[in-house]
C-alpha atoms as a PDB file:
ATOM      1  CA  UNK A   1      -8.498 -20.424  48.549  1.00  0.00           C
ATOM      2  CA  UNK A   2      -9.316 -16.705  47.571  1.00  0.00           C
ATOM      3  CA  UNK A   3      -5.833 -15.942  48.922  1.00  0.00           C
ATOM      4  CA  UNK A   4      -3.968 -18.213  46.812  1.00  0.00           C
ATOM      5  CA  UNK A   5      -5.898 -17.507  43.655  1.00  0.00           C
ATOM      6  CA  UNK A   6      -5.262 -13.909  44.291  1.00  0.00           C
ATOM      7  CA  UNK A   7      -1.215 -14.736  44.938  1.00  0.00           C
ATOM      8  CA  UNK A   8      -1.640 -16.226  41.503  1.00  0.00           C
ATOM      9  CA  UNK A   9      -2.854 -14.234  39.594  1.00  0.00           C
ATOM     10  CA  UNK A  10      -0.261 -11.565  41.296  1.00  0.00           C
ATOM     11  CA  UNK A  11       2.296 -13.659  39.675  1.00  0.00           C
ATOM     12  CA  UNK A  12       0.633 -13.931  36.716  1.00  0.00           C
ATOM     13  CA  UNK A  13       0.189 -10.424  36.259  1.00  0.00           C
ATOM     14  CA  UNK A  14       3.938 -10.059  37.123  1.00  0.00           C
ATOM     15  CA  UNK A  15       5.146 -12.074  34.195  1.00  0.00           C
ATOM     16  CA  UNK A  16       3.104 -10.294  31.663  1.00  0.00           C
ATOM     17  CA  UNK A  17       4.594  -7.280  33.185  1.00  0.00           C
ATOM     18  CA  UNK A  18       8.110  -8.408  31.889  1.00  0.00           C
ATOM     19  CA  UNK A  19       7.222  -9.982  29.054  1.00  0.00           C
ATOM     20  CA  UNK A  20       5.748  -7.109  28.207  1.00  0.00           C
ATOM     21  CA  UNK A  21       8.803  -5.214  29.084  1.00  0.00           C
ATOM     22  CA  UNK A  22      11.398  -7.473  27.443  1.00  0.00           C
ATOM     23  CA  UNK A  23       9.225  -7.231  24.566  1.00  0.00           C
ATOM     24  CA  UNK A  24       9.343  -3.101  24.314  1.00  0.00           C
ATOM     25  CA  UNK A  25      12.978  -3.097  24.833  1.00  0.00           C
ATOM     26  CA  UNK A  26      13.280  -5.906  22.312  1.00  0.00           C
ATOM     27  CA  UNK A  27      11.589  -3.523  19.891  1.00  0.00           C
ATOM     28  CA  UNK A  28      13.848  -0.605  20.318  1.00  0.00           C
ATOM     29  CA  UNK A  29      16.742  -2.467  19.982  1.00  0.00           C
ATOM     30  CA  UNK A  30      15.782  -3.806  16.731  1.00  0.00           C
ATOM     31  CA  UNK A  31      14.296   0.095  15.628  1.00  0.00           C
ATOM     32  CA  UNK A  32      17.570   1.490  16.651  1.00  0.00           C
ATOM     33  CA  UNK A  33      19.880  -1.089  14.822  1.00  0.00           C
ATOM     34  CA  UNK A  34      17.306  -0.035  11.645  1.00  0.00           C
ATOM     35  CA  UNK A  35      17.192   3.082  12.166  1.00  0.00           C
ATOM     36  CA  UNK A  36      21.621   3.321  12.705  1.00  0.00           C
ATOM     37  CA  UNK A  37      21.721   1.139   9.250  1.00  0.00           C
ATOM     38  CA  UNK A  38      19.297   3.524   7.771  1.00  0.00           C
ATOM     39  CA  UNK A  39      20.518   6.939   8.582  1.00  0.00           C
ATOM     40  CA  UNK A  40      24.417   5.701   8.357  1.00  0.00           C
ATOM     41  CA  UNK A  41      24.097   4.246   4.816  1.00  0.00           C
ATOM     42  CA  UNK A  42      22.300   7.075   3.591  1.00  0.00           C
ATOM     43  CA  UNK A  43      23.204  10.125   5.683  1.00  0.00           C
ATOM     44  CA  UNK A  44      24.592  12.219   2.869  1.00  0.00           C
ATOM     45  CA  UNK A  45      21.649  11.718   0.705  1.00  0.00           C
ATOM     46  CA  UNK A  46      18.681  12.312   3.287  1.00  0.00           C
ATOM     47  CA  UNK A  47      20.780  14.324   5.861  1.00  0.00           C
ATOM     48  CA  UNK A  48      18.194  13.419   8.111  1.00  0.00           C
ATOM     49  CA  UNK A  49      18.554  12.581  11.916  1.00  0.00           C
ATOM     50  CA  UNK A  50      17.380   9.545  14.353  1.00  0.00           C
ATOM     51  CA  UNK A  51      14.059  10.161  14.965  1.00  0.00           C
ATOM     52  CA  UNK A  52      12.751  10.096  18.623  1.00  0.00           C
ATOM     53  CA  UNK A  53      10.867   6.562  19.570  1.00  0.00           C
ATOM     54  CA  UNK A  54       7.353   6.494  20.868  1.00  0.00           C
ATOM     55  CA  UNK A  55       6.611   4.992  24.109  1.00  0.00           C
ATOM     56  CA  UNK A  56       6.329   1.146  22.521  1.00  0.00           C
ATOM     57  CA  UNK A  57       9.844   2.002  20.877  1.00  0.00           C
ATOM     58  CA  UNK A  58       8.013   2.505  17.890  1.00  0.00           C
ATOM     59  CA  UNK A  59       8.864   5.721  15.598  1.00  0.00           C
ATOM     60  CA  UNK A  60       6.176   8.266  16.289  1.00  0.00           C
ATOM     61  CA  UNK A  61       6.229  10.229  12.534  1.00  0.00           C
ATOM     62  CA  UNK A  62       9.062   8.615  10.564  1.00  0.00           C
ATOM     63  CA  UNK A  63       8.990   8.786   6.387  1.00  0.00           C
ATOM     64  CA  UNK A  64      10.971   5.797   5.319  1.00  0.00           C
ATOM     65  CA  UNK A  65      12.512   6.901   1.561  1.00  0.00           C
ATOM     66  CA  UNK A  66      13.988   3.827  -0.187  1.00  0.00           C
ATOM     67  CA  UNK A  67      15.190   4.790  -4.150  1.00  0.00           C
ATOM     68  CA  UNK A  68      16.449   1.257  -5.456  1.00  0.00           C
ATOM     69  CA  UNK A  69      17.245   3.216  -8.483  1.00  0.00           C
ATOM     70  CA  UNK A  70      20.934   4.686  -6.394  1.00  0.00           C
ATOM     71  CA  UNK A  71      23.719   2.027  -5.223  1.00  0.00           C
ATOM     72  CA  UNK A  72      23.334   3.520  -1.916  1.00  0.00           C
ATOM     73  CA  UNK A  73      20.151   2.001  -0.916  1.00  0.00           C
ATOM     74  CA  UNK A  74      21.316  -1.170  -2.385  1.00  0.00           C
ATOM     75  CA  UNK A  75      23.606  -1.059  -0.152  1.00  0.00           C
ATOM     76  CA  UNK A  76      21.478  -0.308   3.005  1.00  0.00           C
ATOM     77  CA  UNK A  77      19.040  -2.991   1.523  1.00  0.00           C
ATOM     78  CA  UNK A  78      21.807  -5.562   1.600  1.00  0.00           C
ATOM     79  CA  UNK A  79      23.042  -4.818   5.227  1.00  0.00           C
ATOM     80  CA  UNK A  80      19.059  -4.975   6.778  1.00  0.00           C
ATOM     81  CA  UNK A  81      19.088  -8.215   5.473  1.00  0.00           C
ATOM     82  CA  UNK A  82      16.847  -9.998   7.216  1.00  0.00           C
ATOM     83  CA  UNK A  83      15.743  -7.133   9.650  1.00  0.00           C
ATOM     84  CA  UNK A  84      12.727  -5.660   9.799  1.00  0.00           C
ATOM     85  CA  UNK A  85      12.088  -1.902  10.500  1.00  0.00           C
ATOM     86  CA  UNK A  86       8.856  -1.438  13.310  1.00  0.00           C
ATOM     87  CA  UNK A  87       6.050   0.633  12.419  1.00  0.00           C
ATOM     88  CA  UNK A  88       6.461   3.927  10.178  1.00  0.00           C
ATOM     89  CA  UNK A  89       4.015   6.619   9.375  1.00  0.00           C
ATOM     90  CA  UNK A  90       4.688   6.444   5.349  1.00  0.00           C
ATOM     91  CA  UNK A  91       7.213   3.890   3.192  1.00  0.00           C
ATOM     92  CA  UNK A  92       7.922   5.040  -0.489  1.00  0.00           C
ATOM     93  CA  UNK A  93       9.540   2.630  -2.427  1.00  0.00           C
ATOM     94  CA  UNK A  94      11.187   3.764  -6.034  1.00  0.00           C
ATOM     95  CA  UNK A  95      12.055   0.637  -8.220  1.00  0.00           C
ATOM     96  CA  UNK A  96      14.116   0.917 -10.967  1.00  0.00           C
ATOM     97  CA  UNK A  97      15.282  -2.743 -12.133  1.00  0.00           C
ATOM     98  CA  UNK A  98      12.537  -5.369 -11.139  1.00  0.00           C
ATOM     99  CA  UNK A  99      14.726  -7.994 -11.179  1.00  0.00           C
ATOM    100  CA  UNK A 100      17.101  -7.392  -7.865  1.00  0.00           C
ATOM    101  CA  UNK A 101      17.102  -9.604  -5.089  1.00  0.00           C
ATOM    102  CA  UNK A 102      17.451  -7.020  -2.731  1.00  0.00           C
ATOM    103  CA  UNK A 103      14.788  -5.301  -3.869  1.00  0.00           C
ATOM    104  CA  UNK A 104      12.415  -8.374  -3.198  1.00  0.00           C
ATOM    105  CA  UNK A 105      14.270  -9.419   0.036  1.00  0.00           C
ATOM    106  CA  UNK A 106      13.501  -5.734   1.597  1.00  0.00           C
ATOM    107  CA  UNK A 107      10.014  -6.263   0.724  1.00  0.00           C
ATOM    108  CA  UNK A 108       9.612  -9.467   1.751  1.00  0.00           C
ATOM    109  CA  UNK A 109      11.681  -9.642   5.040  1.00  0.00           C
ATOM    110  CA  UNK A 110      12.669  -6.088   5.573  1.00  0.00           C
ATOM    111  CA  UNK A 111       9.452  -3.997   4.846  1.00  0.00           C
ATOM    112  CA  UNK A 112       7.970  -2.717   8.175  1.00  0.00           C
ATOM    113  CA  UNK A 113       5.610  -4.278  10.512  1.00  0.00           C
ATOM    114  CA  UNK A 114       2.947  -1.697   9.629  1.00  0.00           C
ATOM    115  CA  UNK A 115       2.623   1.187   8.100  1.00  0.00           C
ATOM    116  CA  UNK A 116      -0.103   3.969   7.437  1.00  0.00           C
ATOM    117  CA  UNK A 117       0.666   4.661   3.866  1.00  0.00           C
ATOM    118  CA  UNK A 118       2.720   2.816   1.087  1.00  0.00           C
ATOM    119  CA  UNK A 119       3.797   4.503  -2.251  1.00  0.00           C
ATOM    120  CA  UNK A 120       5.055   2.412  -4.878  1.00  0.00           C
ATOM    121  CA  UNK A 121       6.334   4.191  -8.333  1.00  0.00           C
ATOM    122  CA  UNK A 122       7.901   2.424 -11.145  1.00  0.00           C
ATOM    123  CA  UNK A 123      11.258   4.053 -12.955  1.00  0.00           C
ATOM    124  CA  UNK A 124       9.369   2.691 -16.448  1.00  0.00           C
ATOM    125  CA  UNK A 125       5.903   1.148 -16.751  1.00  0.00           C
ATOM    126  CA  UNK A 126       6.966  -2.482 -16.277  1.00  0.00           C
ATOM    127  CA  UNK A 127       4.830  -5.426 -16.915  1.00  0.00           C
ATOM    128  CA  UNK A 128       4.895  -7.644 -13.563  1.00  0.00           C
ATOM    129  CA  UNK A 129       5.178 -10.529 -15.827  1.00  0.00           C
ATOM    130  CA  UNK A 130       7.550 -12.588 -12.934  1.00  0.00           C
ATOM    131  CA  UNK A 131       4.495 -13.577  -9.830  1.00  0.00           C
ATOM    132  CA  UNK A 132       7.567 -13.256  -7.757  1.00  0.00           C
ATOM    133  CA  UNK A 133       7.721  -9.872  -7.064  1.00  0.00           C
ATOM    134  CA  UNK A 134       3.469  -9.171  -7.720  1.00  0.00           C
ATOM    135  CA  UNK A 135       3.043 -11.534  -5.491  1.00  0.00           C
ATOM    136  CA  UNK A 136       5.169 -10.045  -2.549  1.00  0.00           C
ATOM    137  CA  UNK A 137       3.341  -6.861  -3.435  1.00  0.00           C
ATOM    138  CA  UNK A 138       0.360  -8.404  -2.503  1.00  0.00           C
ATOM    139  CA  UNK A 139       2.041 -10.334   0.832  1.00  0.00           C
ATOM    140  CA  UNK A 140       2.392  -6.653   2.661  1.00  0.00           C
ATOM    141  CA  UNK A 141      -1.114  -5.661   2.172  1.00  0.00           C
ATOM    142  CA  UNK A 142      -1.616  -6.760   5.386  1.00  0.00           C
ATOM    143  CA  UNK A 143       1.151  -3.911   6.857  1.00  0.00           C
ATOM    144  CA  UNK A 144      -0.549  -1.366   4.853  1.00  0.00           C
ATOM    145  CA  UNK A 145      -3.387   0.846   7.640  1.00  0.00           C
ATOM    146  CA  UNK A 146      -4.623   3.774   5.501  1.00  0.00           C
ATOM    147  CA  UNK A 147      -3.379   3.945   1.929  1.00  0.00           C
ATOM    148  CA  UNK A 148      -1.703   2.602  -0.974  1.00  0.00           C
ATOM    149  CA  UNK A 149      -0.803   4.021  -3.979  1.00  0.00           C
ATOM    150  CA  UNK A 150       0.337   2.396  -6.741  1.00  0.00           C
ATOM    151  CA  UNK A 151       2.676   4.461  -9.745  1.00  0.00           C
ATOM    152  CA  UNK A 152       3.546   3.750 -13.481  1.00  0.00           C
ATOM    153  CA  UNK A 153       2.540   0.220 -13.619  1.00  0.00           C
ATOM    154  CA  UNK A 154       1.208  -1.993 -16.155  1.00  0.00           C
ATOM    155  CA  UNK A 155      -1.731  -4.062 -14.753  1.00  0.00           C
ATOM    156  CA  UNK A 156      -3.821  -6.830 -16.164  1.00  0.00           C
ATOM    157  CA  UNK A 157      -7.699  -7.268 -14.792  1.00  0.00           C
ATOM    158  CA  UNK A 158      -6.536 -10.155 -13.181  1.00  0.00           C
ATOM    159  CA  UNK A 159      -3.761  -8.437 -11.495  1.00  0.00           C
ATOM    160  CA  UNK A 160      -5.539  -5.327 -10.778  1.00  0.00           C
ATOM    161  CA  UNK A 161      -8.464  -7.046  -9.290  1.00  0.00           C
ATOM    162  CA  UNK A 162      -5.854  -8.954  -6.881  1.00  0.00           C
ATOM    163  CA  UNK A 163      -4.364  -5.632  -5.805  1.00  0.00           C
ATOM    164  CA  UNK A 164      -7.514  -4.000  -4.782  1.00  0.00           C
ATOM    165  CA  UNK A 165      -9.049  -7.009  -3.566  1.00  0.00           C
ATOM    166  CA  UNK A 166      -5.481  -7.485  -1.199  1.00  0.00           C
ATOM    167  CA  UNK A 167      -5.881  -3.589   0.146  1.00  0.00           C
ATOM    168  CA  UNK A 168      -9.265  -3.230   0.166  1.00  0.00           C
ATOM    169  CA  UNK A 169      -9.429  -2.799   4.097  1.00  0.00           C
ATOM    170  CA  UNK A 170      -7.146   0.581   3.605  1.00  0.00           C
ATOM    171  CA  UNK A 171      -9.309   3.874   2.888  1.00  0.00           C
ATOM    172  CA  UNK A 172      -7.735   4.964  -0.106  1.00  0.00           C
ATOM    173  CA  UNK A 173      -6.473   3.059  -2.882  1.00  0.00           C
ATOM    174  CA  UNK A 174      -4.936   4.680  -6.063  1.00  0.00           C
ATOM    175  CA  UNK A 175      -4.095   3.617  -9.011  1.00  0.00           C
ATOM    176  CA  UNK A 176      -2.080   6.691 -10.770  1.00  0.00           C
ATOM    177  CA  UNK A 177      -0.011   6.888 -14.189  1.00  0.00           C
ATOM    178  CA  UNK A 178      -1.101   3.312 -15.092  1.00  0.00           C
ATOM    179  CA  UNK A 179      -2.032   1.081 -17.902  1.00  0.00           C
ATOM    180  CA  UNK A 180      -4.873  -0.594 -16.884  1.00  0.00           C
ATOM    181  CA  UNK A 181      -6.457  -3.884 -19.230  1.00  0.00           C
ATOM    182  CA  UNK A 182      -9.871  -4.105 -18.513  1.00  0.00           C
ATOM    183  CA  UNK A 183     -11.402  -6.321 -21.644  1.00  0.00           C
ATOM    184  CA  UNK A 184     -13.792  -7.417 -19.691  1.00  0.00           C
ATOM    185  CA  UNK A 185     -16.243  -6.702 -16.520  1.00  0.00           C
ATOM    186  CA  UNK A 186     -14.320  -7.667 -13.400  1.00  0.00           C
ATOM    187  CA  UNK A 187     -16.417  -9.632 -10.560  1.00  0.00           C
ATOM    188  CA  UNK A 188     -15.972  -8.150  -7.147  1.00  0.00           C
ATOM    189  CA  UNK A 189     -18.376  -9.350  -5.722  1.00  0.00           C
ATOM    190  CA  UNK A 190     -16.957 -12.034  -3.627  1.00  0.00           C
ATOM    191  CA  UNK A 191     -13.284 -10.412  -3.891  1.00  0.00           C
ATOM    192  CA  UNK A 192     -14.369  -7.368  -1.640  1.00  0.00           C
ATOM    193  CA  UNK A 193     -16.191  -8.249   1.165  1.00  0.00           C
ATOM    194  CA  UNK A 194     -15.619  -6.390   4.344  1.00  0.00           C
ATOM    195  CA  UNK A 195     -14.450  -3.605   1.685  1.00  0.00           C
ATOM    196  CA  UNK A 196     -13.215  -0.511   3.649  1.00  0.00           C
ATOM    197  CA  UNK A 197     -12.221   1.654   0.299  1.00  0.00           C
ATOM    198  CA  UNK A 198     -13.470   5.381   1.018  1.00  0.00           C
ATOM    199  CA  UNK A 199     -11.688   7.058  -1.919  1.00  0.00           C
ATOM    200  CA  UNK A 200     -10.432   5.748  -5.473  1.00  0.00           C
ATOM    201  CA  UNK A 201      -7.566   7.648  -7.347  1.00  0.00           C
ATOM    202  CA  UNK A 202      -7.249   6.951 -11.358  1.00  0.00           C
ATOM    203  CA  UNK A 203      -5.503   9.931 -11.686  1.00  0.00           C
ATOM    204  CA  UNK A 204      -4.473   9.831 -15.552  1.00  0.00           C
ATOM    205  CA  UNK A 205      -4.306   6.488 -15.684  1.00  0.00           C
ATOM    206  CA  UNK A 206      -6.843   6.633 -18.446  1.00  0.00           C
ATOM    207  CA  UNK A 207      -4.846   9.658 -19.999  1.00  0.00           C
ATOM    208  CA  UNK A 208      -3.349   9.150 -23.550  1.00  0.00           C
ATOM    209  CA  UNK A 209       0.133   7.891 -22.858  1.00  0.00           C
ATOM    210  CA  UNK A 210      -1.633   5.015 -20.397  1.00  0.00           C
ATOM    211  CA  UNK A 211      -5.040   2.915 -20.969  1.00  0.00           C
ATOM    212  CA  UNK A 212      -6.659   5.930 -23.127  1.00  0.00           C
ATOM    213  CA  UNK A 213     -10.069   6.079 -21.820  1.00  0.00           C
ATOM    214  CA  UNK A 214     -10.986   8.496 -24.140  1.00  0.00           C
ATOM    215  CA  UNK A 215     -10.712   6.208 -27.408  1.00  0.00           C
ATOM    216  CA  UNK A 216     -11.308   2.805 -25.037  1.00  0.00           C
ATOM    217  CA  UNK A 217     -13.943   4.015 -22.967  1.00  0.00           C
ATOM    218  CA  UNK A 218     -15.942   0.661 -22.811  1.00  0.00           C
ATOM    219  CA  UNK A 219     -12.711  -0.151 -20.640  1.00  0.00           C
ATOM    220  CA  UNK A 220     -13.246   2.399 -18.121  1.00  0.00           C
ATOM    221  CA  UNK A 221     -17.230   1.444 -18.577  1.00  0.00           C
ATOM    222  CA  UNK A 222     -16.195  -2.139 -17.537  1.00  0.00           C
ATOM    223  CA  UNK A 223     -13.842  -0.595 -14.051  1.00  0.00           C
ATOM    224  CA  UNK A 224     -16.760   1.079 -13.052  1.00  0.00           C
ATOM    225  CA  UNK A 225     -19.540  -1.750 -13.591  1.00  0.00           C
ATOM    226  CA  UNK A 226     -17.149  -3.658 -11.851  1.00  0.00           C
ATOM    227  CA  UNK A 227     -16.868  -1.719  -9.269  1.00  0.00           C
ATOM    228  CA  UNK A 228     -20.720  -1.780  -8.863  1.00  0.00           C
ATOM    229  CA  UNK A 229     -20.526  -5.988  -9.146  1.00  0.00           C
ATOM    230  CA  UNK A 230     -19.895  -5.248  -4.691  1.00  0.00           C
ATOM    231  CA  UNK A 231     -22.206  -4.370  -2.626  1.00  0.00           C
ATOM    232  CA  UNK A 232     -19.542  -3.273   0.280  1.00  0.00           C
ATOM    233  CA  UNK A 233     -17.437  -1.394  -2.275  1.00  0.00           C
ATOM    234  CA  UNK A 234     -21.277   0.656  -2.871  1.00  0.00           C
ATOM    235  CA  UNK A 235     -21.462   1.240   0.458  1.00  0.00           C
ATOM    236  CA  UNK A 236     -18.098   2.384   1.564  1.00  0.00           C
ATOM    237  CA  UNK A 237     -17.246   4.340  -1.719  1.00  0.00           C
ATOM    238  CA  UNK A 238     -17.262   8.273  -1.480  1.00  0.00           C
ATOM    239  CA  UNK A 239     -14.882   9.578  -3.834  1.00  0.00           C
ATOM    240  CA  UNK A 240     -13.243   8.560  -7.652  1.00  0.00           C
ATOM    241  CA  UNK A 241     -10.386  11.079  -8.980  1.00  0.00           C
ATOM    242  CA  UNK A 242     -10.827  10.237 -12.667  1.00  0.00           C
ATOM    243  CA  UNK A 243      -8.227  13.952 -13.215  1.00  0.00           C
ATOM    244  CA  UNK A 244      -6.693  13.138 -16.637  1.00  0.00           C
ATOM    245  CA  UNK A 245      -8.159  10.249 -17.919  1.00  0.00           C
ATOM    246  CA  UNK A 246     -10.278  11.717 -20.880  1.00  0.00           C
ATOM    247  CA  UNK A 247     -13.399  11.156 -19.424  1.00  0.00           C
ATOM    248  CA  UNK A 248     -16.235  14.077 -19.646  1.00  0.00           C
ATOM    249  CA  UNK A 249     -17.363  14.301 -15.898  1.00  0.00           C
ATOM    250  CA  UNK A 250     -21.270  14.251 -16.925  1.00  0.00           C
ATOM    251  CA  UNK A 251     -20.552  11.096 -19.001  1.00  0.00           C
ATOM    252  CA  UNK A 252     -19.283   9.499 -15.524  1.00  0.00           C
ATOM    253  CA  UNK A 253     -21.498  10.501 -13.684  1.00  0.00           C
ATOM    254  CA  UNK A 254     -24.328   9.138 -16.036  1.00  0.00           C
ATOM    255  CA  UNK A 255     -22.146   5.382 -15.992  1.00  0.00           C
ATOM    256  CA  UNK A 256     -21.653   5.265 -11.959  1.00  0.00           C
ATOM    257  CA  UNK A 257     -25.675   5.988 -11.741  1.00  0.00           C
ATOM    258  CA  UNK A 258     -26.185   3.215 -14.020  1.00  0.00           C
ATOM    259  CA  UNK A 259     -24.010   0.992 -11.502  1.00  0.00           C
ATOM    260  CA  UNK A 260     -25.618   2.021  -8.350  1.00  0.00           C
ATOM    261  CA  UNK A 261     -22.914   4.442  -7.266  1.00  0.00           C
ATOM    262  CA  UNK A 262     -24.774   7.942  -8.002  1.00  0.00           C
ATOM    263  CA  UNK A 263     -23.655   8.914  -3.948  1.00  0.00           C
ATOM    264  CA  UNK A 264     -19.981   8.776  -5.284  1.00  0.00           C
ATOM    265  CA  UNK A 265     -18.464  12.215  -5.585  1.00  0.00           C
ATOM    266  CA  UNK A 266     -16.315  12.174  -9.370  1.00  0.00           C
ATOM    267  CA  UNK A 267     -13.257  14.188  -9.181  1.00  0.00           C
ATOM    268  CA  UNK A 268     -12.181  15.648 -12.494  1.00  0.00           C
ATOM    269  CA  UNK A 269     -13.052  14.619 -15.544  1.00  0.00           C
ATOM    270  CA  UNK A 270     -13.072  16.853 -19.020  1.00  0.00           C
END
């Protein structure tokens, strides 16, 4: 009886094996194709070369540049169609015109399967009015490891408080160059839990051209109470880059005392 269970789970181990196998190979078949459609379509503007695979056929250190803003990586957009790249060490996306449907297929079909950072910067602050495209933003949270930044945006509370809410299992979240609504105290409390954020970048999104925190500072008052409405965002919070936003660095440290976040070390501030 031992015998036979033992020849069993032989056999079983043998399948894994291959499956395991197939499954590797699979995976550098599909990075290679990627990678060919990557580097061919836009070979004269990166003049890059294939990188070397990792030992899952995975790229080891690979920055994946996509400018939507050049007809060029339209055009490698529209040919992955339907692929999707493996895991990358850092995607930065630059979107010009919003409303391109290869911009939202990439995203949605074509983005990789993870990634440890993900920069996303705007051509023009641009109200995500359509849920379309916010909403695929918030989809690939999931393939997002370390951290997200976020560039020239316009963002309501509600939207804002989906974002970090979506990535708030990466270690640093930023928010920089954006105009940020915040009429109101946002709730948290229930929206983080399990919150991994270590660091918090603002960096002059509160500056003059953007939400203003210098004339509107009940709005960055209302961020930071906010922030305080989680108890796991208390705990795992180290570090807020408030650099440009008009804020006088004794004045926030006074308001994240008040909200139980006096351990948080304030970058910047006037």
């Amino acid at each position: 009886m031992e015998a036979e269970d033992q020849t069993v789970q032989e056999k079983n181990d043998q399948i894994i094996q291959q499956e395991k196998y197939i499954l590797v190979k699979n995976n550098e078949e599909k990075y290679q194709r990627c990678c060919s459609i990557y580097y061919n379509a836009l070979s004269d503007k990166i003049g890059a070369r294939l990188p070397d695979l990792g030992y899952d056929g995975h790229c080891v250190d690979h920055w994946l540049e996509i400018n939507f803003s050049y007809p060029e990586y339209m055009e490698f957009t529209r040919k992955m169609r339907f692929l999707e790249f493996s895991n990358v060490t850092e995607v930065e996306l630059h979107i010009g015109k919003m409303r391109n449907k290869h911009i939202l297929n990439f995203i949605d079909f074509s983005f990789p399967n993870k990634t440890n950072e993900l920069y996303i910067y705007l051509s023009l602050k641009i109200k995500l009015d359509r849920a379309i495209y916010f909403n695929s933003l918030v989809r690939i949270s999931s393939k997002v490891i370390e951290r997200v930044e976020f560039n020239n945006f316009f963002l309501s509370l509600r939207q804002l408080k989906r974002l970090v809410a979506a990535y708030r299992h990466v270690k640093e979240f930023s928010a920089n160059y954006c105009v940020l609504f915040i009429p109101t105290i946002p709730d948290f409390s229930n929206a983080l839990k399990n919150c991994q954020i270590q660091e918090i970048d603002l960096c002059n999104s509160g500056g003059y051209c953007y939400s203003n925190w210098e004339k509107h500072s009940e709005e960055f008052i209302n961020l930071i109470q906010g922030f305080g409405t989680s108890s796991d965002l208390r705990l795992s919070l180290r570090k807020v880059d408030i650099g440009g936003c008009g804020i006088k660095h004794k004045e926030a440290q006074k308001i994240f005392a008040y909200n139980q976040l006096e351990g948080v070390e304030i970058i910047g501030g006037s």
